[in-house]
Structures are given as C-alpha cells and as structure tokens.
PDB file of N, CA and C in Angstrom:
ATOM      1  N   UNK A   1     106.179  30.091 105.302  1.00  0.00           N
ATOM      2  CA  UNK A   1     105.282  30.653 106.306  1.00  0.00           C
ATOM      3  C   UNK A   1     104.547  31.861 105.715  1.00  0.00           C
ATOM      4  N   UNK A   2     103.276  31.860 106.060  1.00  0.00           N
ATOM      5  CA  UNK A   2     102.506  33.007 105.877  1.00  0.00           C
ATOM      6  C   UNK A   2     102.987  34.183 105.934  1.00  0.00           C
ATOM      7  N   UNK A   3     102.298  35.404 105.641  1.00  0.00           N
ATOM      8  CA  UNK A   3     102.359  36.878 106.011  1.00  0.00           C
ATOM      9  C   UNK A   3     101.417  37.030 106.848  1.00  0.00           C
ATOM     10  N   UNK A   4     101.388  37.257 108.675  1.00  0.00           N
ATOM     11  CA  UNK A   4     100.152  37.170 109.062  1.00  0.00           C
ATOM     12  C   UNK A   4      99.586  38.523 109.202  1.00  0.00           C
ATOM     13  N   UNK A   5      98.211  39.233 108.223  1.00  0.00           N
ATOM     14  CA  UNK A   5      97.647  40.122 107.984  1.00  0.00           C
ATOM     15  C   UNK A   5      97.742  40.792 109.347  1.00  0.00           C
ATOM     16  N   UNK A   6      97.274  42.290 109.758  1.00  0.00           N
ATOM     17  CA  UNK A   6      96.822  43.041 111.111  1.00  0.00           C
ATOM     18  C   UNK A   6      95.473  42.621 111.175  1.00  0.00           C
ATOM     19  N   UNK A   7      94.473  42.800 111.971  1.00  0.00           N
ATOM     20  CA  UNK A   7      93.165  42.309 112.320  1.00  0.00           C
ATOM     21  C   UNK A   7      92.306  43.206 111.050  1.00  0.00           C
ATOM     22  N   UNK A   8      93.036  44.765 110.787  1.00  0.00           N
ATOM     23  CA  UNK A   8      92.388  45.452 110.307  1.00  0.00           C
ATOM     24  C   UNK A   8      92.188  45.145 108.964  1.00  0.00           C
ATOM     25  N   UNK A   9      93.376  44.314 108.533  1.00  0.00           N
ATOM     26  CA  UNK A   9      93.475  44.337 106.801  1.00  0.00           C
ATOM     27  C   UNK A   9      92.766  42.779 106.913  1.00  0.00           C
ATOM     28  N   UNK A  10      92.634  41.880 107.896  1.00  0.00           N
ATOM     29  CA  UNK A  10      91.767  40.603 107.606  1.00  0.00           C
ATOM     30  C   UNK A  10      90.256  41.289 106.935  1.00  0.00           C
ATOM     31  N   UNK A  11      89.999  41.935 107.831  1.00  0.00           N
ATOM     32  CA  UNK A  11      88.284  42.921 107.825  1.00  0.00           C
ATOM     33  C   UNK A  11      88.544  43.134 106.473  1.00  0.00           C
ATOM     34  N   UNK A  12      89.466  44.001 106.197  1.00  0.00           N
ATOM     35  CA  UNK A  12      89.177  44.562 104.487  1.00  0.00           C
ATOM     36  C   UNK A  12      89.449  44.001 103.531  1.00  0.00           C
ATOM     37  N   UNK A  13      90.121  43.114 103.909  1.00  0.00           N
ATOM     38  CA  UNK A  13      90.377  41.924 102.924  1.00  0.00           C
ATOM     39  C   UNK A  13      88.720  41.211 102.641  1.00  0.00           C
ATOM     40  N   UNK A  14      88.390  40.711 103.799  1.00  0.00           N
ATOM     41  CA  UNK A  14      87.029  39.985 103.463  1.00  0.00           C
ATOM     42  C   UNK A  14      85.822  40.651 103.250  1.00  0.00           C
ATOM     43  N   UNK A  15      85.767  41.829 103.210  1.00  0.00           N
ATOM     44  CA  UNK A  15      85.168  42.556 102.752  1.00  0.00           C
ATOM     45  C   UNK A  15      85.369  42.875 101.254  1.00  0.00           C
ATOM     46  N   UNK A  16      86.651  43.465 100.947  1.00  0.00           N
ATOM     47  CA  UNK A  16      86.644  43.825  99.623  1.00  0.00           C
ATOM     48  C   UNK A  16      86.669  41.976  98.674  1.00  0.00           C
ATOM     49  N   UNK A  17      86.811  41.083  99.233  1.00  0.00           N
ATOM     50  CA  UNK A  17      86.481  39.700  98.373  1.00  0.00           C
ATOM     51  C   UNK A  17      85.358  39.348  98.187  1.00  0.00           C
ATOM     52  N   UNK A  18      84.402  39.813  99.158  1.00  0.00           N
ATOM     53  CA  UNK A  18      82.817  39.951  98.796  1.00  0.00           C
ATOM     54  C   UNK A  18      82.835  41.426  97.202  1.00  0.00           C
ATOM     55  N   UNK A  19      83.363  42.090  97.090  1.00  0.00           N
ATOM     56  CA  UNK A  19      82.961  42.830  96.236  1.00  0.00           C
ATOM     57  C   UNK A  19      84.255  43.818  95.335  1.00  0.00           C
ATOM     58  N   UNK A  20      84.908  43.084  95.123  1.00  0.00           N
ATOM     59  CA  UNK A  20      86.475  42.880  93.870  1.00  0.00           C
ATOM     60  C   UNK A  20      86.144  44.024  93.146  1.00  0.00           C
ATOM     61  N   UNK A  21      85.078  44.508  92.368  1.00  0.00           N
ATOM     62  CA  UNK A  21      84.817  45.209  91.628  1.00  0.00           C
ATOM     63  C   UNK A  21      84.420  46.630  92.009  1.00  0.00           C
ATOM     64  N   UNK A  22      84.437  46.834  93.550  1.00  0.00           N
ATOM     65  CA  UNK A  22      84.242  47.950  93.878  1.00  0.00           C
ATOM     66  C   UNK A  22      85.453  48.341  94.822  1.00  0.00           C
ATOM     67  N   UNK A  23      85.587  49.711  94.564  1.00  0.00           N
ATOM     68  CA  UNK A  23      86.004  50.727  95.791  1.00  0.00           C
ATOM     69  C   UNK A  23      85.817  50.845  96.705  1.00  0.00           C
ATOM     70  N   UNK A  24      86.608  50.086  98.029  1.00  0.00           N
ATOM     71  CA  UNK A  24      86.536  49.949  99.038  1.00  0.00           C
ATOM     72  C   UNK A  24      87.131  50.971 100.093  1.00  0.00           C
ATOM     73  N   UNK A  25      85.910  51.971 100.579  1.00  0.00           N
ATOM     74  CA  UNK A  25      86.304  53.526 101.363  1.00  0.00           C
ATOM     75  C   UNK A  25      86.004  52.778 102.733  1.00  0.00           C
ATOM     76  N   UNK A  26      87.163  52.000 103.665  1.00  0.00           N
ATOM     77  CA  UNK A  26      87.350  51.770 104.766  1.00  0.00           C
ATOM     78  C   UNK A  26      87.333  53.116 106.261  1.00  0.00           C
ATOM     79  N   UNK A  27      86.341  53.325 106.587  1.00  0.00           N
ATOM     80  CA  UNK A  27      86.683  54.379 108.082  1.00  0.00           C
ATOM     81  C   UNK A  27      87.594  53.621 108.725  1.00  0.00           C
ATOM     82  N   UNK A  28      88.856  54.894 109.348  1.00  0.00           N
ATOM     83  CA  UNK A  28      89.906  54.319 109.970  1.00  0.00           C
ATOM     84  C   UNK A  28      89.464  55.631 111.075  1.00  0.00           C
ATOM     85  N   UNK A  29      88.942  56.096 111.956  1.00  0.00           N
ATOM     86  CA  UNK A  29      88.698  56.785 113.036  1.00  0.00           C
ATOM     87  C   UNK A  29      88.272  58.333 112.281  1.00  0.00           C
ATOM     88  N   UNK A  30      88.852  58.966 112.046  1.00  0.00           N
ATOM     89  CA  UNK A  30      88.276  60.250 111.203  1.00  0.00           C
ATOM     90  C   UNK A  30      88.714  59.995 109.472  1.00  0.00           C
ATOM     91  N   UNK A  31      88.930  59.060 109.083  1.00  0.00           N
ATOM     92  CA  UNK A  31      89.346  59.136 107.780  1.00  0.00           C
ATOM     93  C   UNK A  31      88.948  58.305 106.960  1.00  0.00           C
ATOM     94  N   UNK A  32      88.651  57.823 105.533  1.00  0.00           N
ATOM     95  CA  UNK A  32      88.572  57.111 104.669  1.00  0.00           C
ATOM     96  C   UNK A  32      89.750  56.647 104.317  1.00  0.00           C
ATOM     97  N   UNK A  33      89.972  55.434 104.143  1.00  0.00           N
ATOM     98  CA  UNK A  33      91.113  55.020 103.714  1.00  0.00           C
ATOM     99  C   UNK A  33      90.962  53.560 102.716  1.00  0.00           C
ATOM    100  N   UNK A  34      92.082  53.821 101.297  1.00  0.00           N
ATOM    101  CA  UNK A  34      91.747  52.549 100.839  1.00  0.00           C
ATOM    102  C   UNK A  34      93.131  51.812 100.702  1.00  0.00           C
ATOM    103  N   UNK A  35      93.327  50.558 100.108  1.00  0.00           N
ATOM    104  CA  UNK A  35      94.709  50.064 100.197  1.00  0.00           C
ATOM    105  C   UNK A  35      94.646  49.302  98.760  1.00  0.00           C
ATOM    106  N   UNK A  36      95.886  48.523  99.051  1.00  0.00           N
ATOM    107  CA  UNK A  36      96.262  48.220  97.413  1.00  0.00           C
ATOM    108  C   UNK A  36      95.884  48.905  96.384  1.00  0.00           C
ATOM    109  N   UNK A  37      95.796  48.190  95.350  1.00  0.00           N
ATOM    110  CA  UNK A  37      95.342  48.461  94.016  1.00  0.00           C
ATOM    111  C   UNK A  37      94.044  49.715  94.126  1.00  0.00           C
ATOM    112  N   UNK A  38      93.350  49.355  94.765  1.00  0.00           N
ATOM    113  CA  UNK A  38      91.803  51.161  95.059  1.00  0.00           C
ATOM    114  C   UNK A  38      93.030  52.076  96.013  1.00  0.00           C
ATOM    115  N   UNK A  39      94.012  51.912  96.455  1.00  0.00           N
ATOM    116  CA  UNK A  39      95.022  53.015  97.105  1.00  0.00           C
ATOM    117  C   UNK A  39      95.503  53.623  95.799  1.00  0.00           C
ATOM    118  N   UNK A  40      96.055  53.055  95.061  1.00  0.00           N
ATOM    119  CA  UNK A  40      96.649  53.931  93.583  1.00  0.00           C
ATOM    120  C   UNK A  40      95.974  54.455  92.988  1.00  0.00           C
ATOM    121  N   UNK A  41      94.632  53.742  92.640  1.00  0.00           N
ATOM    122  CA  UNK A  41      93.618  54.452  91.887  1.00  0.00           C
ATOM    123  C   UNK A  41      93.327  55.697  92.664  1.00  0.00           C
ATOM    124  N   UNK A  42      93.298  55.306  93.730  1.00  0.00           N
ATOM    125  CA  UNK A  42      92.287  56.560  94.729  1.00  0.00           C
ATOM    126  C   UNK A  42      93.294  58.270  94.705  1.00  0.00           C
ATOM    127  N   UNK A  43      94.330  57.630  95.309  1.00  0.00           N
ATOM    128  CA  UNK A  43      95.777  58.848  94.767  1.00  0.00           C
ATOM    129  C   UNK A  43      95.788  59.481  93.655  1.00  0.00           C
ATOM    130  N   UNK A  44      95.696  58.102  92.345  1.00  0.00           N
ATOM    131  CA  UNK A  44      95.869  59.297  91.110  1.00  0.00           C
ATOM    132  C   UNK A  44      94.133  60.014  91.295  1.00  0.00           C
ATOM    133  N   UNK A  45      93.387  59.680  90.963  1.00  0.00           N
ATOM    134  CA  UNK A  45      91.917  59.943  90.185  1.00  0.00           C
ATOM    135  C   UNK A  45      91.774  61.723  91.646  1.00  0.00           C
ATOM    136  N   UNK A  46      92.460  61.165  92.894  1.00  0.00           N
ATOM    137  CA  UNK A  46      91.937  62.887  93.815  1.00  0.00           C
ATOM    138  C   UNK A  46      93.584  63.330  93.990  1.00  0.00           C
ATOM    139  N   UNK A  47      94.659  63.058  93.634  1.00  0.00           N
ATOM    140  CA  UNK A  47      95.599  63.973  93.654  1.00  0.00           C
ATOM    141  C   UNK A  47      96.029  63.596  95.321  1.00  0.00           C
ATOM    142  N   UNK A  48      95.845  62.590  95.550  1.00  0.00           N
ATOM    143  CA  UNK A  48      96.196  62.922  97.461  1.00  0.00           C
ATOM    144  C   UNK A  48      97.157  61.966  97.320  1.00  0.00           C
ATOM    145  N   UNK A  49      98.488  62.007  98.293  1.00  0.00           N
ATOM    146  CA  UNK A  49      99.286  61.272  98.745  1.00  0.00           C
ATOM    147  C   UNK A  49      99.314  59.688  98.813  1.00  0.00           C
ATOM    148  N   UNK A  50     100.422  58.472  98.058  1.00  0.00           N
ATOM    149  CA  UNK A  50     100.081  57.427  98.045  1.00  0.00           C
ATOM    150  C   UNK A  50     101.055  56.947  98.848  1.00  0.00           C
ATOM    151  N   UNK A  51     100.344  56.202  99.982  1.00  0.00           N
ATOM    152  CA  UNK A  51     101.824  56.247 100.965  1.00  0.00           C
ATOM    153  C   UNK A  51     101.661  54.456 101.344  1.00  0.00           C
ATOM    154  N   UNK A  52     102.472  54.207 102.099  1.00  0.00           N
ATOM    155  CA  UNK A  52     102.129  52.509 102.782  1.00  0.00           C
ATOM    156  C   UNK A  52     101.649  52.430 104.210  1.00  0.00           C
ATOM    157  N   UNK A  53     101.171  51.393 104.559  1.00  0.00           N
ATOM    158  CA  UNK A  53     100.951  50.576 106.120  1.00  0.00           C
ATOM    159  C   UNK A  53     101.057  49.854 106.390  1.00  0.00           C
ATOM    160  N   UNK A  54     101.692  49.052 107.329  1.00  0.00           N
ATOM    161  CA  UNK A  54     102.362  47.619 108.168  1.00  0.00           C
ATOM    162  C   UNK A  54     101.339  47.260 107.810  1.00  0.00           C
ATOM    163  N   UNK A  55     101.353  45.979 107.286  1.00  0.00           N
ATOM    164  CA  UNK A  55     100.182  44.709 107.252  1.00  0.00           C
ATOM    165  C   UNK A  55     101.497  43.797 107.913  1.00  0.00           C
ATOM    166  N   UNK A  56     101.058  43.571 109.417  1.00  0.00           N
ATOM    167  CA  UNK A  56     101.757  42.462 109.613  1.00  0.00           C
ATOM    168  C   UNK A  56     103.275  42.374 109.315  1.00  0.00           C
ATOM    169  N   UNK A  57     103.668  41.153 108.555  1.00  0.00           N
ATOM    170  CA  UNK A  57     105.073  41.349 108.447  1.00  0.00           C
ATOM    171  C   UNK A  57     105.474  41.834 107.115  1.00  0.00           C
ATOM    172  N   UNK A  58     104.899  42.506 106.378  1.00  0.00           N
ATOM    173  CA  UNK A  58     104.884  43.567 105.381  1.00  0.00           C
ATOM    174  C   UNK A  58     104.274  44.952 104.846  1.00  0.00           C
ATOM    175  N   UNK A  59     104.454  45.094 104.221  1.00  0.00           N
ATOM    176  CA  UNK A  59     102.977  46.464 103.718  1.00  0.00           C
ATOM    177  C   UNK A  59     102.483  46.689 102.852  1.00  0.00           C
ATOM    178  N   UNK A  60     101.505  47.300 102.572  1.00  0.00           N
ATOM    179  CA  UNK A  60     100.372  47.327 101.786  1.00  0.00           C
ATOM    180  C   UNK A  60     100.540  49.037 101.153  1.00  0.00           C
ATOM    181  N   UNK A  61      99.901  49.091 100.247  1.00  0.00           N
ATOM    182  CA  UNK A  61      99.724  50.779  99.587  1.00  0.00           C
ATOM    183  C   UNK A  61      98.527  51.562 100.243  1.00  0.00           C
ATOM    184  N   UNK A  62      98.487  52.597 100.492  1.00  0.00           N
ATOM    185  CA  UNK A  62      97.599  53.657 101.346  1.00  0.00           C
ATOM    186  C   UNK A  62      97.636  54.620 100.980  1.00  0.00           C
ATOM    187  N   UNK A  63      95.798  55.285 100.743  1.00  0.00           N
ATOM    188  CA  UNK A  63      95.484  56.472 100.261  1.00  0.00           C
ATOM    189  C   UNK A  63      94.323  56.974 101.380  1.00  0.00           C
ATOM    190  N   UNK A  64      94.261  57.806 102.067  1.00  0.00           N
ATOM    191  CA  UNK A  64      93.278  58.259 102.883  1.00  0.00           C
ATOM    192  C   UNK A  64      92.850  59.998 102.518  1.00  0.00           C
ATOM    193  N   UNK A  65      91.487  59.838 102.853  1.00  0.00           N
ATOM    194  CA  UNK A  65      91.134  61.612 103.215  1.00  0.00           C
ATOM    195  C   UNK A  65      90.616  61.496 104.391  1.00  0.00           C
ATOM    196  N   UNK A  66      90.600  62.855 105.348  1.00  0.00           N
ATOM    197  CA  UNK A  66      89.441  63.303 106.329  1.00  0.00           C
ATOM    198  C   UNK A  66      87.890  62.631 105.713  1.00  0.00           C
ATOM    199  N   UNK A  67      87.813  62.146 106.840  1.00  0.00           N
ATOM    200  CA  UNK A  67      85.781  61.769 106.230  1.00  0.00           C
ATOM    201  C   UNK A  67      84.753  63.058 105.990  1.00  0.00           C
ATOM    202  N   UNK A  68      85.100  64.224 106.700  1.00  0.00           N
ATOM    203  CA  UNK A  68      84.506  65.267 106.390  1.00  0.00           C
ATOM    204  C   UNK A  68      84.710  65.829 104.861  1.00  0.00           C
ATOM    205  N   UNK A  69      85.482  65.415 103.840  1.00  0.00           N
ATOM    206  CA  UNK A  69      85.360  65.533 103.172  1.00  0.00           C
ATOM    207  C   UNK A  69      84.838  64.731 101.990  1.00  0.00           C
ATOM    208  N   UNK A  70      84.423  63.852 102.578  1.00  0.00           N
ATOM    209  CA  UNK A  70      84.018  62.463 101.280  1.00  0.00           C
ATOM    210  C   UNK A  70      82.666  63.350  99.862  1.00  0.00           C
ATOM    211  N   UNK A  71      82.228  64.166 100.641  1.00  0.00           N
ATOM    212  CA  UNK A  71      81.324  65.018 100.005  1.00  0.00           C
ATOM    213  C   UNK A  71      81.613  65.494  98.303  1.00  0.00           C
ATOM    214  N   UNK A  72      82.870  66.098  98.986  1.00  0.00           N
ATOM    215  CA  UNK A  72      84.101  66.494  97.387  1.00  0.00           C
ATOM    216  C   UNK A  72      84.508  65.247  96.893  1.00  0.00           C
ATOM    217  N   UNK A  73      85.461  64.570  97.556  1.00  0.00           N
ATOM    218  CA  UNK A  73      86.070  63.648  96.843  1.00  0.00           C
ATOM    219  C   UNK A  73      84.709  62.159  96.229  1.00  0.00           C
ATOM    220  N   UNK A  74      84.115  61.588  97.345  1.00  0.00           N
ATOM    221  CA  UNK A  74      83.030  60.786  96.332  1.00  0.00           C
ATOM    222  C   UNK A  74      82.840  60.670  95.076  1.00  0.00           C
ATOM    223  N   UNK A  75      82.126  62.119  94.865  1.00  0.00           N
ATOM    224  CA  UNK A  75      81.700  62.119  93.270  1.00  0.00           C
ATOM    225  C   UNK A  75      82.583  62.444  92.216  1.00  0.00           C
ATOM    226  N   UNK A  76      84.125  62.854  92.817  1.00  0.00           N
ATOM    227  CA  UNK A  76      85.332  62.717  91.696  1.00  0.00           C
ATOM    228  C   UNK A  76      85.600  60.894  91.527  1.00  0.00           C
ATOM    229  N   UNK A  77      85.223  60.003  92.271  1.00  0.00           N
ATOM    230  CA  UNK A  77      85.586  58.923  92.235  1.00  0.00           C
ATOM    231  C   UNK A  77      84.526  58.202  91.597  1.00  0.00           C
ATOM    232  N   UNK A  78      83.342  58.372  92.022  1.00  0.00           N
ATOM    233  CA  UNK A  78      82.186  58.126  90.573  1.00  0.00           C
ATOM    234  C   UNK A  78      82.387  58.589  89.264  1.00  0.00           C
ATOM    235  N   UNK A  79      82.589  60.203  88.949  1.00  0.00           N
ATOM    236  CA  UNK A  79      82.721  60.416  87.643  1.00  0.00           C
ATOM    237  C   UNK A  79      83.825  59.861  86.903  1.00  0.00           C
ATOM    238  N   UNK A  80      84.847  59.209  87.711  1.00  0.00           N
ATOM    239  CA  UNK A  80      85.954  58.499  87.340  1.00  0.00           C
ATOM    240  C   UNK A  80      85.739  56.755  87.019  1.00  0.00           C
ATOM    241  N   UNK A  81      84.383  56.906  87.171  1.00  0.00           N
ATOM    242  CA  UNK A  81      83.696  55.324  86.779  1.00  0.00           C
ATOM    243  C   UNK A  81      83.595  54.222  87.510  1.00  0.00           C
ATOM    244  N   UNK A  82      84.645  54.625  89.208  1.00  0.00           N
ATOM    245  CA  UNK A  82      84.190  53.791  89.927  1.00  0.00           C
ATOM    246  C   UNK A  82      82.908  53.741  90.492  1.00  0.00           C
ATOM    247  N   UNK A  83      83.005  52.447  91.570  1.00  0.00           N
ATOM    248  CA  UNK A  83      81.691  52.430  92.237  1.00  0.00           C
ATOM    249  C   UNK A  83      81.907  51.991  93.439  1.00  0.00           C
TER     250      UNK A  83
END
C-alpha cells in the first residue's frame, strides 16, 4: 500500500516535478518553506534549523524562514548557485 501524501505535499510534489532542478520556496501562511532534499540544502547554505513534517503516513525533511525575510536569505541561496 501506498504512503498517502497530505494535500499540501501532492501540490509540491507536482510542482517541484515540473522543475527538479530548482529550489522550491513553498508559502506555508507567513513562511517559506522547503522539503526534502532543497530542506537540507536550504538548512546548511542559511544556517536555519532542519526539522521534519507528517506527510501522511510518514515524513518528509523541513526547512522554513519568516517570508519577511526572503530579502536576506534569497540571495544567500543564489550566490550558493541555486535557482
């Protein structure tokens, strides 16, 4: 039997499969948030907390900031070569 995703991680799932190669900065109500594999990157490259979230009947890796700050963090995540 499946793992059946939350509604939220279907969205970012099919979103980030349209575009694998990029950094996917999901708004979660006041925050940016990314998961899996762009959650680790995102933790090490700004120093912020790498924590998890229920996907369903498991979990996933999680890195978020305040959106008021995307200003700072953004362009540490460009000069770090993402996109």
């Amino acid at each position: 039997m499946a793992k059946k995703e939350t509604p939220l991680m279907t969205q970012y799932n099919t979103i980030k499969a349209k575009y694998p190669d990029a950094l996917l900065l999901f708004r979660v109500g006041d925050f940016y948030e990314t998961f899996g594999t762009d959650a680790i990157k995102t933790s090490q490259i700004l120093g912020i907390v790498l924590t998890k979230r229920a996907n369903g009947e498991g979990h996933i890796e999680l890195a978020g900031f305040p959106h008021h700050s995307v200003d700072s963090y953004l362009p540490k995540l460009v000069r770090a070569g993402l996109r």
